[in-house]
PDB file of N, CA and C in Angstrom:
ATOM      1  N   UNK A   1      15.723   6.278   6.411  1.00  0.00           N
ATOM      2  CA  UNK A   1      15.058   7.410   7.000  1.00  0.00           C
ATOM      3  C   UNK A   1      14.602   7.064   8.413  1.00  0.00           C
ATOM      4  N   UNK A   2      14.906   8.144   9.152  1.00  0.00           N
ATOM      5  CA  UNK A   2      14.539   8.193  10.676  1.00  0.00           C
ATOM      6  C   UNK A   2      13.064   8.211  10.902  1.00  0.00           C
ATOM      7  N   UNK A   3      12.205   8.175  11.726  1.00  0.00           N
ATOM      8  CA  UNK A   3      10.871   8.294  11.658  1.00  0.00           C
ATOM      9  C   UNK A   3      10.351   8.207  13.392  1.00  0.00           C
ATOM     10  N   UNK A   4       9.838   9.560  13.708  1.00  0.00           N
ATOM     11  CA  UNK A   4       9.242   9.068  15.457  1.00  0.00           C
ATOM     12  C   UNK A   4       7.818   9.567  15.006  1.00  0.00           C
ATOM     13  N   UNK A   5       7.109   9.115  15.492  1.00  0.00           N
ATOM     14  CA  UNK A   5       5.290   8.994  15.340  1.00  0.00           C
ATOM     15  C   UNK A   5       5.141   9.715  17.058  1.00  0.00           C
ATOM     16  N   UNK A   6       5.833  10.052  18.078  1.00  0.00           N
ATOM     17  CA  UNK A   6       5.644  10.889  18.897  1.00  0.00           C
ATOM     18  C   UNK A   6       4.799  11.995  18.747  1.00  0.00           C
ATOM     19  N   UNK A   7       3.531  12.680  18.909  1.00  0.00           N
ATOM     20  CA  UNK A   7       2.933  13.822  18.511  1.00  0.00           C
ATOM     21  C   UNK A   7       3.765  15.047  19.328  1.00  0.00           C
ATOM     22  N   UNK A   8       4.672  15.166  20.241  1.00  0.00           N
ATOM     23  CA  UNK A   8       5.557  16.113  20.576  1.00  0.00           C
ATOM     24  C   UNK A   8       7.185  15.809  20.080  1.00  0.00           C
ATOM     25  N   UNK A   9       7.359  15.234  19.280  1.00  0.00           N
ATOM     26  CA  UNK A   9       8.727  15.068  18.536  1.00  0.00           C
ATOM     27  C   UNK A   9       8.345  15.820  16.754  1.00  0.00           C
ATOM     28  N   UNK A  10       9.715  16.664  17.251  1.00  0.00           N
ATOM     29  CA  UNK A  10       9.685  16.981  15.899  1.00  0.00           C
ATOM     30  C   UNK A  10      10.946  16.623  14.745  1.00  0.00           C
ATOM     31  N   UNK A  11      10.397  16.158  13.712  1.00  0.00           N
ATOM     32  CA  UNK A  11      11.382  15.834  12.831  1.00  0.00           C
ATOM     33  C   UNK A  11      12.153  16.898  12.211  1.00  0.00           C
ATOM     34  N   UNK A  12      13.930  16.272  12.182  1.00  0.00           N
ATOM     35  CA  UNK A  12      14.250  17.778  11.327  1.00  0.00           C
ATOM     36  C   UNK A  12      14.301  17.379   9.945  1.00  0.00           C
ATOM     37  N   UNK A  13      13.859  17.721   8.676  1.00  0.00           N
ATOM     38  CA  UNK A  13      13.988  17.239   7.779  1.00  0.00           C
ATOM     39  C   UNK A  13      15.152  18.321   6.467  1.00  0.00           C
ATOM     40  N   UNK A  14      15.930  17.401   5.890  1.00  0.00           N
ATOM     41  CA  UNK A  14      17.234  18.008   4.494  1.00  0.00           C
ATOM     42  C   UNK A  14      16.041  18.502   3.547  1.00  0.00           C
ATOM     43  N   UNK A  15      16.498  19.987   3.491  1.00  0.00           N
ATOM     44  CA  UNK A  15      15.555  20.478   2.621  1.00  0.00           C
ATOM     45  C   UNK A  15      15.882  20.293   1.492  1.00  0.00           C
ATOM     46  N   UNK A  16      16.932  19.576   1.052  1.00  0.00           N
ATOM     47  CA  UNK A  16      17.409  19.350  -0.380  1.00  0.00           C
ATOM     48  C   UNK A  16      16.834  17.857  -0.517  1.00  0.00           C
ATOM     49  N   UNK A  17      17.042  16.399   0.334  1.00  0.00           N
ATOM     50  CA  UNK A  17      17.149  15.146  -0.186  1.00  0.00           C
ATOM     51  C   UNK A  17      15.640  14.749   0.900  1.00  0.00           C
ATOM     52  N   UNK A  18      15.086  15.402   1.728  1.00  0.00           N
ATOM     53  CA  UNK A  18      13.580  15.069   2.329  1.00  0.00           C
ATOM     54  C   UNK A  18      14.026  14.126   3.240  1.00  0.00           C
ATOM     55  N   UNK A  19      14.913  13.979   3.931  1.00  0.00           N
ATOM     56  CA  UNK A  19      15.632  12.948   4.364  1.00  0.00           C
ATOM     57  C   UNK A  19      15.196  13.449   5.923  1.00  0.00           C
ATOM     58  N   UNK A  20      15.142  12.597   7.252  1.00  0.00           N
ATOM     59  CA  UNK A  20      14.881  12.988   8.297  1.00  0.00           C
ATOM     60  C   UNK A  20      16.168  12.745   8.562  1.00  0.00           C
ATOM     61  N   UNK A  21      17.172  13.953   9.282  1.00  0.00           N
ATOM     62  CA  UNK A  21      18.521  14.178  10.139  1.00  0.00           C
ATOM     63  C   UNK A  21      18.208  14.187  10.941  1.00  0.00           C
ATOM     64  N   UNK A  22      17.742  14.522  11.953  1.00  0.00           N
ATOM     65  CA  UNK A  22      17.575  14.711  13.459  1.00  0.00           C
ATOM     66  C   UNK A  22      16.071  14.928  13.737  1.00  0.00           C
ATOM     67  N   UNK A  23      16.410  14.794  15.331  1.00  0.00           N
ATOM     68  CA  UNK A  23      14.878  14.773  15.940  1.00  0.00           C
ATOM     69  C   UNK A  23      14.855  16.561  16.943  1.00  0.00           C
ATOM     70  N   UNK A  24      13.500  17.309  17.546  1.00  0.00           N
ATOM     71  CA  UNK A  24      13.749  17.310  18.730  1.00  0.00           C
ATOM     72  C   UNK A  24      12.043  17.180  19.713  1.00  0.00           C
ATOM     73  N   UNK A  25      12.257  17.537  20.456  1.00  0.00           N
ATOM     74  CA  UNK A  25      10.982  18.024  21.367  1.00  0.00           C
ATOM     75  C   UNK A  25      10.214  19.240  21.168  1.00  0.00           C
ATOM     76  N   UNK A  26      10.824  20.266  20.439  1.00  0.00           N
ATOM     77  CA  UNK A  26      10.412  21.583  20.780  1.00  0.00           C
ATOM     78  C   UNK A  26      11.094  22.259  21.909  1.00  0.00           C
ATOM     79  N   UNK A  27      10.032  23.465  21.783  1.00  0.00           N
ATOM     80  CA  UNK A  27      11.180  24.375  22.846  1.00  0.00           C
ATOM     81  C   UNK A  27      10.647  24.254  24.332  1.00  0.00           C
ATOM     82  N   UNK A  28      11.323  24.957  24.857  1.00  0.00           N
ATOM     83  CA  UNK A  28      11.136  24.508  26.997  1.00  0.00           C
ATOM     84  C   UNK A  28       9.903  25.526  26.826  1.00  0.00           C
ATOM     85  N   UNK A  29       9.944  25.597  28.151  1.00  0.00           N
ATOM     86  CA  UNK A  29       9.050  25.745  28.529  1.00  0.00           C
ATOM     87  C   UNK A  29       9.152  27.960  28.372  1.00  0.00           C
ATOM     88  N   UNK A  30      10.378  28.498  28.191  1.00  0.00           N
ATOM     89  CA  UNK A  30      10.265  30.155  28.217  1.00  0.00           C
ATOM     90  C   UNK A  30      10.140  30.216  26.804  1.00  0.00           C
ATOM     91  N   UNK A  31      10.081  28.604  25.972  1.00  0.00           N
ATOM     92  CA  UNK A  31      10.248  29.191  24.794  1.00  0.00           C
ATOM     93  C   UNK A  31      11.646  29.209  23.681  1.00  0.00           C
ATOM     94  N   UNK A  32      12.881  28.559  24.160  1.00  0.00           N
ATOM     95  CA  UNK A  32      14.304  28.688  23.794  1.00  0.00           C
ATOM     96  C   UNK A  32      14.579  27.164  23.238  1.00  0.00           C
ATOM     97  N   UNK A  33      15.579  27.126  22.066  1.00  0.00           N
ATOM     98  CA  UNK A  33      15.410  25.968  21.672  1.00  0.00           C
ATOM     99  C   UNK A  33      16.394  24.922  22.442  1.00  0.00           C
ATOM    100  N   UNK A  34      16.394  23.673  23.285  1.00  0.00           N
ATOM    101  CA  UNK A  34      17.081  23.124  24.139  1.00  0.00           C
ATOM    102  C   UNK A  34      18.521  22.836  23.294  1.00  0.00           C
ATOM    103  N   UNK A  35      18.412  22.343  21.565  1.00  0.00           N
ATOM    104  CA  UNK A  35      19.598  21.994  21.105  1.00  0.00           C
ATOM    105  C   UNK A  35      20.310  23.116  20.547  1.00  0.00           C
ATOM    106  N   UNK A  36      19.820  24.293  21.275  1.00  0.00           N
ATOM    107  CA  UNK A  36      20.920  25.811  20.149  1.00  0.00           C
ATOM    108  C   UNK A  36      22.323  25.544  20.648  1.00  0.00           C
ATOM    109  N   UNK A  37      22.965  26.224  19.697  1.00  0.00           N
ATOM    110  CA  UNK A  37      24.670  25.894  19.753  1.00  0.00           C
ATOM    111  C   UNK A  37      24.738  27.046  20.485  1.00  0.00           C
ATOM    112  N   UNK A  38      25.860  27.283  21.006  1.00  0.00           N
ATOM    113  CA  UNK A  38      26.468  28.964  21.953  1.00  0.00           C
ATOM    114  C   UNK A  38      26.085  29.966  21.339  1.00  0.00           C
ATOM    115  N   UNK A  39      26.021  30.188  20.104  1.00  0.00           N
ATOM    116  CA  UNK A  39      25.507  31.601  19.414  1.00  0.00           C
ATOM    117  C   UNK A  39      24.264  31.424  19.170  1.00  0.00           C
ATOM    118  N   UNK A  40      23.555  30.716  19.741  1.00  0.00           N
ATOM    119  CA  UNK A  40      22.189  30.925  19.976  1.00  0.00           C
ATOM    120  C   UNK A  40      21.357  30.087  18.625  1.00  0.00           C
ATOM    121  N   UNK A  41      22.096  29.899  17.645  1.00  0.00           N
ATOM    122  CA  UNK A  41      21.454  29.323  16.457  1.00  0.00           C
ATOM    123  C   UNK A  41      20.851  27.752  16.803  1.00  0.00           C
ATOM    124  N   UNK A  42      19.258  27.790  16.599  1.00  0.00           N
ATOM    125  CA  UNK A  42      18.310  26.678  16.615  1.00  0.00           C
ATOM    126  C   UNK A  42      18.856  25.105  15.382  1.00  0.00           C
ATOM    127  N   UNK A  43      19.000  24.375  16.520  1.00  0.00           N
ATOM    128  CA  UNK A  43      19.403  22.803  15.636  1.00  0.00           C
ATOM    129  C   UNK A  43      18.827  22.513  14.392  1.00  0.00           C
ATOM    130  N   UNK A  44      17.640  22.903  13.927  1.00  0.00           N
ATOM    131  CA  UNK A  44      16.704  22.910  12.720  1.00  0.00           C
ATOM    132  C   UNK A  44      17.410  23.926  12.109  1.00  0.00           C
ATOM    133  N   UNK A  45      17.977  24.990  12.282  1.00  0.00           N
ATOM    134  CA  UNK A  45      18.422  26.091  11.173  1.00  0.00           C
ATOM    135  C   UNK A  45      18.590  25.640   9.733  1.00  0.00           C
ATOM    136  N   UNK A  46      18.097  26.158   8.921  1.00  0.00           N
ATOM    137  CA  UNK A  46      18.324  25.936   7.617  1.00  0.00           C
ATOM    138  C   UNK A  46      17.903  24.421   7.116  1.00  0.00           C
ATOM    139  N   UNK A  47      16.573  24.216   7.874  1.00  0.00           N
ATOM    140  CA  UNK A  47      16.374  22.651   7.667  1.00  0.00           C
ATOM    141  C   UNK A  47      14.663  22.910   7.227  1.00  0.00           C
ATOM    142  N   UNK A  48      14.194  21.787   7.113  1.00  0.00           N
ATOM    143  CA  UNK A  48      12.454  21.611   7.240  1.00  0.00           C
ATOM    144  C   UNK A  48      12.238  21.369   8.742  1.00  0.00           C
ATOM    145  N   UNK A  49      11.184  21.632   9.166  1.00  0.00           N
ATOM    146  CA  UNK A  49      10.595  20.782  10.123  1.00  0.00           C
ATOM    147  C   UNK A  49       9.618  20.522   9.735  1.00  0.00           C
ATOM    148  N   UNK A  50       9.246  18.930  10.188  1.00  0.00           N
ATOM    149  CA  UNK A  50       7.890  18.632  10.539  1.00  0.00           C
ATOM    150  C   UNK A  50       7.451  17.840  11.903  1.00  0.00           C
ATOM    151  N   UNK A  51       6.660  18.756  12.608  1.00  0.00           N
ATOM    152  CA  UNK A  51       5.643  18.964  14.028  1.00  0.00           C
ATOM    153  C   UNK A  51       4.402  18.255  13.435  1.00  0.00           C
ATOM    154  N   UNK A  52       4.017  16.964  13.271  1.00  0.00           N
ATOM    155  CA  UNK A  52       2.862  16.661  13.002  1.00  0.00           C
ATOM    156  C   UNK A  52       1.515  17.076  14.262  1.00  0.00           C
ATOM    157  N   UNK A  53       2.520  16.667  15.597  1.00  0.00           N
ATOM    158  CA  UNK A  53       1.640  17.136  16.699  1.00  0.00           C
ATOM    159  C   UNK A  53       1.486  18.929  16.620  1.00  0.00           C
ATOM    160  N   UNK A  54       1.776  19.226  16.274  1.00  0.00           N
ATOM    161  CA  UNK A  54       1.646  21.047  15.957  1.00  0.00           C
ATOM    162  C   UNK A  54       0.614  21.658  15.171  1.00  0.00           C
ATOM    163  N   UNK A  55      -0.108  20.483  14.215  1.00  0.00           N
ATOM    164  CA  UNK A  55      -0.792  21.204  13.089  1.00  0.00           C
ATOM    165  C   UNK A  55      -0.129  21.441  12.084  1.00  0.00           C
ATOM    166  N   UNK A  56      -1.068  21.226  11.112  1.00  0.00           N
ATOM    167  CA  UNK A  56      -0.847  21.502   9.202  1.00  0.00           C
ATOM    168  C   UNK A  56       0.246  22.209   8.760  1.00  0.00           C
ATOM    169  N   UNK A  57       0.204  23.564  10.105  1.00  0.00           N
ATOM    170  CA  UNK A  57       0.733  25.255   9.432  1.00  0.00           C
ATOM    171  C   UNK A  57       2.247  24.659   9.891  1.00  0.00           C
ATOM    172  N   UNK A  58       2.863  23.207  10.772  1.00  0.00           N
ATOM    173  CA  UNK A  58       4.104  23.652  10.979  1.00  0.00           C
ATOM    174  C   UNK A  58       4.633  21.744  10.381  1.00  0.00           C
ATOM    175  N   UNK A  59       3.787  21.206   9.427  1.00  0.00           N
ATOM    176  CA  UNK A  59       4.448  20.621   8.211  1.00  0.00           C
ATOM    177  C   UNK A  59       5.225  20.867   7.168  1.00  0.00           C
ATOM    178  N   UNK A  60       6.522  20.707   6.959  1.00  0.00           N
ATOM    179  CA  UNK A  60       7.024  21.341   6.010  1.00  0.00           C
ATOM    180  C   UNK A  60       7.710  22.589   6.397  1.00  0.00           C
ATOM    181  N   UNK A  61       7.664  22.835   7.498  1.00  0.00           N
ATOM    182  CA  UNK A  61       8.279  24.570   7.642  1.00  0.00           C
ATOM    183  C   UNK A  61       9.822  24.494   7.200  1.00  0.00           C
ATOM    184  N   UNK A  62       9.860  25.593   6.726  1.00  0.00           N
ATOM    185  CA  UNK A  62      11.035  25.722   6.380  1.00  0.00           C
ATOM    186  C   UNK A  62      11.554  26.620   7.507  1.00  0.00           C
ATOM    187  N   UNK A  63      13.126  26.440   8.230  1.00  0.00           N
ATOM    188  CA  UNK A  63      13.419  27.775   9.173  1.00  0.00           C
ATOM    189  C   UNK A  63      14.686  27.615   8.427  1.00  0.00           C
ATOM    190  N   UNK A  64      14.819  29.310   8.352  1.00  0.00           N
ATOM    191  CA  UNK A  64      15.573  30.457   7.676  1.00  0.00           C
ATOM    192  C   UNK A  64      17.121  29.717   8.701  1.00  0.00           C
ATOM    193  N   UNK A  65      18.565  29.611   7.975  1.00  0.00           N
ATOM    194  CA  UNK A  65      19.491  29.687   8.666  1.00  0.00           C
ATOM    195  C   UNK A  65      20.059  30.049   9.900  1.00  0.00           C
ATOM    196  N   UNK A  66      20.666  30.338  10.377  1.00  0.00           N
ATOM    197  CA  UNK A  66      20.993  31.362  11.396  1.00  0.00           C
ATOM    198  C   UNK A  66      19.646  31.937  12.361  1.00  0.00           C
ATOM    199  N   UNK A  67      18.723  30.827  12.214  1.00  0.00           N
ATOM    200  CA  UNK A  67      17.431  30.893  13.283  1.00  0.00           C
ATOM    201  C   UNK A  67      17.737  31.074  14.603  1.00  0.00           C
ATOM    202  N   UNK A  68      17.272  31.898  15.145  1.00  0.00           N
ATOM    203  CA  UNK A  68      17.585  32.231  16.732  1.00  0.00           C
ATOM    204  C   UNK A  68      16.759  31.748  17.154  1.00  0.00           C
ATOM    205  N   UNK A  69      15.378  31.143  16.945  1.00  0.00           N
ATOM    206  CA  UNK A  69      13.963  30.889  17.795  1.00  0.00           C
ATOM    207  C   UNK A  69      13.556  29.521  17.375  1.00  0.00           C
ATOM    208  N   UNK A  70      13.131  29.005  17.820  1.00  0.00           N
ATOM    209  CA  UNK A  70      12.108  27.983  18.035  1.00  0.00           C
ATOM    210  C   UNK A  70      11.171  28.001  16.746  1.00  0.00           C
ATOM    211  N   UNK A  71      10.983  27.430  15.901  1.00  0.00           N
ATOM    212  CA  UNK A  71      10.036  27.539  14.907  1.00  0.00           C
ATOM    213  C   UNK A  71       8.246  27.070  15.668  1.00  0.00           C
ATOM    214  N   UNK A  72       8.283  25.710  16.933  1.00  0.00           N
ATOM    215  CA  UNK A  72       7.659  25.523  17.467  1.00  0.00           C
ATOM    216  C   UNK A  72       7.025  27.103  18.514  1.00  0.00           C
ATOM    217  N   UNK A  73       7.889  27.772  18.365  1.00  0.00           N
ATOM    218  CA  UNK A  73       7.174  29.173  19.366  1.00  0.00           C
ATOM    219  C   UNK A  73       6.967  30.167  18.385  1.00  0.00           C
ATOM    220  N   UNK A  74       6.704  29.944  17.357  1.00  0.00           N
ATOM    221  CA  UNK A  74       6.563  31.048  16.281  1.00  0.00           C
ATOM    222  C   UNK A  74       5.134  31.146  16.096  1.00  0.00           C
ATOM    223  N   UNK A  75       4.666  32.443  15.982  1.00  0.00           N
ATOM    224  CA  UNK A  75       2.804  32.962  15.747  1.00  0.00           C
ATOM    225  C   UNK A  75       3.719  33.160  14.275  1.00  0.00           C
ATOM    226  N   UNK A  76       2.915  31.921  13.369  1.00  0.00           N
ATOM    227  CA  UNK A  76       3.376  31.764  12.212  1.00  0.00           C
ATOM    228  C   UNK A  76       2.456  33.067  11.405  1.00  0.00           C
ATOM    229  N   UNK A  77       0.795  33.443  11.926  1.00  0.00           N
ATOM    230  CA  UNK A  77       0.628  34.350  11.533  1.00  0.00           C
ATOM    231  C   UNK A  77       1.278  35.399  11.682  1.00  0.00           C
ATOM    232  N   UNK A  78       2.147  36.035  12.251  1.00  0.00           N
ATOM    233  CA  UNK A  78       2.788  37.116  13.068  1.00  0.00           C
ATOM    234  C   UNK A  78       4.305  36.933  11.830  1.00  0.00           C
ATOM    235  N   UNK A  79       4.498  36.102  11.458  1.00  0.00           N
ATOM    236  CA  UNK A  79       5.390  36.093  10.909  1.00  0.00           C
ATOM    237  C   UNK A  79       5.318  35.467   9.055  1.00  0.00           C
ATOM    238  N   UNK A  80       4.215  35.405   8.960  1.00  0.00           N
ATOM    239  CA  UNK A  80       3.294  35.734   7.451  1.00  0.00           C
ATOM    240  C   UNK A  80       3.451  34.458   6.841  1.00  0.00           C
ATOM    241  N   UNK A  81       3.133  33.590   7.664  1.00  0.00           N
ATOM    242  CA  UNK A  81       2.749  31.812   7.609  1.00  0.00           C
ATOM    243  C   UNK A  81       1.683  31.393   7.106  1.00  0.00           C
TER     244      UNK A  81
END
């Protein structure tokens, strides 16, 4: 298992085996995720994240497949977190 203790790195974590696959930073600065593929889908898609530097609410997040956004730019209240 991968592991960065960075408080602005976020881990992507296999929502099946808890396993850390990839890393990133979060999103720039308008908000867009730096590793989306051409159709716009966020590198975490269909993964966990955990943002320890983010707070409690974005341990464990789960983002939905075919994510267009930044889970790091999400008003998790706004979106029933």
């Amino acid at each position: 298992m991968i592991a960065m203790k960075e408080d602005d790195v976020v881990d992507i974590v296999d929502p099946d085996t808890n396993e850390v696959v990839n890393h990133c930073c979060g999103p720039t600065a308008q908000g867009a995720c730096p590793g989306a593929g051409p159709d716009g889908i966020v590198l975490c898609a269909g993964c966990r994240v955990d943002a320890r530097g983010a707070g409690p609410e974005y341990w464990n997040l789960w983002v939905p497949p075919r994510s267009q956004h930044c889970p790091r730019a999400w008003n998790l209240d706004r979106v029933g977190y």
